[in-house]
Protein backbone atom coordinates (compact mmCIF):
# COMPACT_ATOMS: atom_id res chain seq x y z
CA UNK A 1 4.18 108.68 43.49
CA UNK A 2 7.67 107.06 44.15
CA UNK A 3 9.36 108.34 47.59
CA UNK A 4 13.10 109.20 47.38
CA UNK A 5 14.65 106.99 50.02
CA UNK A 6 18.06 108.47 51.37
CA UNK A 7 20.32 105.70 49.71
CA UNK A 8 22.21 106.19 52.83
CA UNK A 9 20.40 105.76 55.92
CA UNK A 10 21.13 102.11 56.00
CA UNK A 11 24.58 102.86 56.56
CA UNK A 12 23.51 106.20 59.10
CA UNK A 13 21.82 103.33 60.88
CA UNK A 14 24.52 100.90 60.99
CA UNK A 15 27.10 103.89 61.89
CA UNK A 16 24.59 105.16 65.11
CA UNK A 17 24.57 101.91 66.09
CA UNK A 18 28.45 101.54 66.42
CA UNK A 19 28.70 104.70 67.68
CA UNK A 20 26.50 103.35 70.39
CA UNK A 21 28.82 100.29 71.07
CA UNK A 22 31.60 102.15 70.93
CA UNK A 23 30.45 104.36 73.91
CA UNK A 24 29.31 101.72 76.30
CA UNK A 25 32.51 101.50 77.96
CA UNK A 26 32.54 104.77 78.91
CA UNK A 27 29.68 104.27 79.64
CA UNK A 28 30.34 102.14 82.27
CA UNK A 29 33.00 103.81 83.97
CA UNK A 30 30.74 106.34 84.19
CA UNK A 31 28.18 104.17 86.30
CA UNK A 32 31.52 102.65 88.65
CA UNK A 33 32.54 106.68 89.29
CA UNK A 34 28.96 107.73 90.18
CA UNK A 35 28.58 104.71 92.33
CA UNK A 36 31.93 105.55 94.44
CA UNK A 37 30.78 109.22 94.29
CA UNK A 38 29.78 110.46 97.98
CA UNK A 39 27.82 112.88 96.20
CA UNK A 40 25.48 110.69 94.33
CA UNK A 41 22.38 110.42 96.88
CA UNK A 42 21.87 106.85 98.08
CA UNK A 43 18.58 105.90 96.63
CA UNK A 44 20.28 105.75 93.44
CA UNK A 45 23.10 103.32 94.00
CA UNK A 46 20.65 101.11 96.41
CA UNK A 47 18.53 100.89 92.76
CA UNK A 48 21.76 99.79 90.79
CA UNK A 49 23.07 97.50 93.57
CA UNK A 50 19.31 96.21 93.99
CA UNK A 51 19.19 95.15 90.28
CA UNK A 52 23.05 93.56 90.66
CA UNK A 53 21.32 91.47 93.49
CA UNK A 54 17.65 90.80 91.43
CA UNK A 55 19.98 90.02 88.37
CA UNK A 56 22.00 87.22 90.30
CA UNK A 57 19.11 86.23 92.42
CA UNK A 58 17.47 82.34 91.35
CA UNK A 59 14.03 84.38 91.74
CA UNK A 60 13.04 86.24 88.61
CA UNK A 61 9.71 87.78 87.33
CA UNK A 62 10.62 85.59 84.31
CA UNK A 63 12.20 82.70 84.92
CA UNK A 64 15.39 81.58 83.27
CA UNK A 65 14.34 78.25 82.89
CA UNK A 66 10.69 78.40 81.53
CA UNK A 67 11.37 81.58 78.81
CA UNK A 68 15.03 81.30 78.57
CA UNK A 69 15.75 84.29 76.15
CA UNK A 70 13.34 86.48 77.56
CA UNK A 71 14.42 85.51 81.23
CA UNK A 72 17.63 86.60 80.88
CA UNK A 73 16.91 89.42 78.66
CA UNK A 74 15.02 90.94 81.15
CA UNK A 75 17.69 90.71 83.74
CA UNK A 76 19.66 92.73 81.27
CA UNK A 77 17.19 95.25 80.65
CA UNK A 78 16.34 95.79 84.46
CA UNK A 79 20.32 96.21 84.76
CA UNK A 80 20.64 98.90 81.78
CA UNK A 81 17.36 100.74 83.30
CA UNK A 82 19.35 101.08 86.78
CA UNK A 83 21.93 102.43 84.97
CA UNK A 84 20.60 104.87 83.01
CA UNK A 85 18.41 105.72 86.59
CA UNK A 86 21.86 106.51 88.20
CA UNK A 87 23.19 108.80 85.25
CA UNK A 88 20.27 110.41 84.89
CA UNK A 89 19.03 111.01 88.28
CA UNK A 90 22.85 112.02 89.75
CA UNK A 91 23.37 115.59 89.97
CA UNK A 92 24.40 117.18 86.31
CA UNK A 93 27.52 118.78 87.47
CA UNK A 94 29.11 115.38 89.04
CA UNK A 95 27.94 113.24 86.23
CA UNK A 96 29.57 115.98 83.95
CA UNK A 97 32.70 116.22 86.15
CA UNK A 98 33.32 112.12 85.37
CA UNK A 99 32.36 112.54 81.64
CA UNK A 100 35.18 114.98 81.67
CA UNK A 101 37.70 113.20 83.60
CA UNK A 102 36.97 109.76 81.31
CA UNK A 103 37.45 111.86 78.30
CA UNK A 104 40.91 112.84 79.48
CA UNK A 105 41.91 109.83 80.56
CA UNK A 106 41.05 108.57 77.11
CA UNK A 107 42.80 111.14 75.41
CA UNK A 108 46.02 110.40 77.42
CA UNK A 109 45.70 106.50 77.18
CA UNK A 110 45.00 106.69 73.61
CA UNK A 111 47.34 109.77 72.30
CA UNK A 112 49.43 107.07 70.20
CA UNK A 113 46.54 106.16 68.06
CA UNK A 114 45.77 109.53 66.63
């Protein structure tokens, strides 16, 4: 029996994934407004400033040096986890207070373009 492949979902694939890069800005302001947010409990942002010091520190569980593509790609995956930590654990209704006020500001900034 032959499968029917979607002839397509190379291309879903390759669309998802620029979706994905596309967002990551956002993305990031997100993670700077929850950071400066007073209601965001502490724990949090000591976990995402923790893994801005571990990432810059000479002392790594890998080191840079011996493994160098897996040394620093696991400085960048410790990074994204903290990140995802903070969005995740911050309360839903500030996280989706920010997501609103970045989507406005993008609408304003990029009104021109549409």
């Amino acid at each position: 029996m032959t499968e029917n492949k979607d002839p397509y979902s190379k291309l879903k694939k390759q669309l998802n994934l620029a979706r994905i890069i596309f967002h990551i800005p956002n993305f990031i302001k997100l993670s700077l407004r929850l950071l400066k947010d007073k209601k965001v409990p502490f724990h949090l942002k000591l976990l995402v400033y923790g893994a801005i010091v571990y990432t810059l520190s000479p002392y790594d569980l890998l080191p840079d040096f011996l493994i160098p593509f897996l040394g620093f790609f696991e400085d960048i995956v410790i990074g994204i986890l903290c990140l995802i930590g903070l969005v995740k654990g911050s309360p839903p209704e500030v996280v989706e207070g920010h997501v609103k006020a970045i989507n406005i500001e993008n609408k304003q900034r990029y009104r021109f373009f549409r």
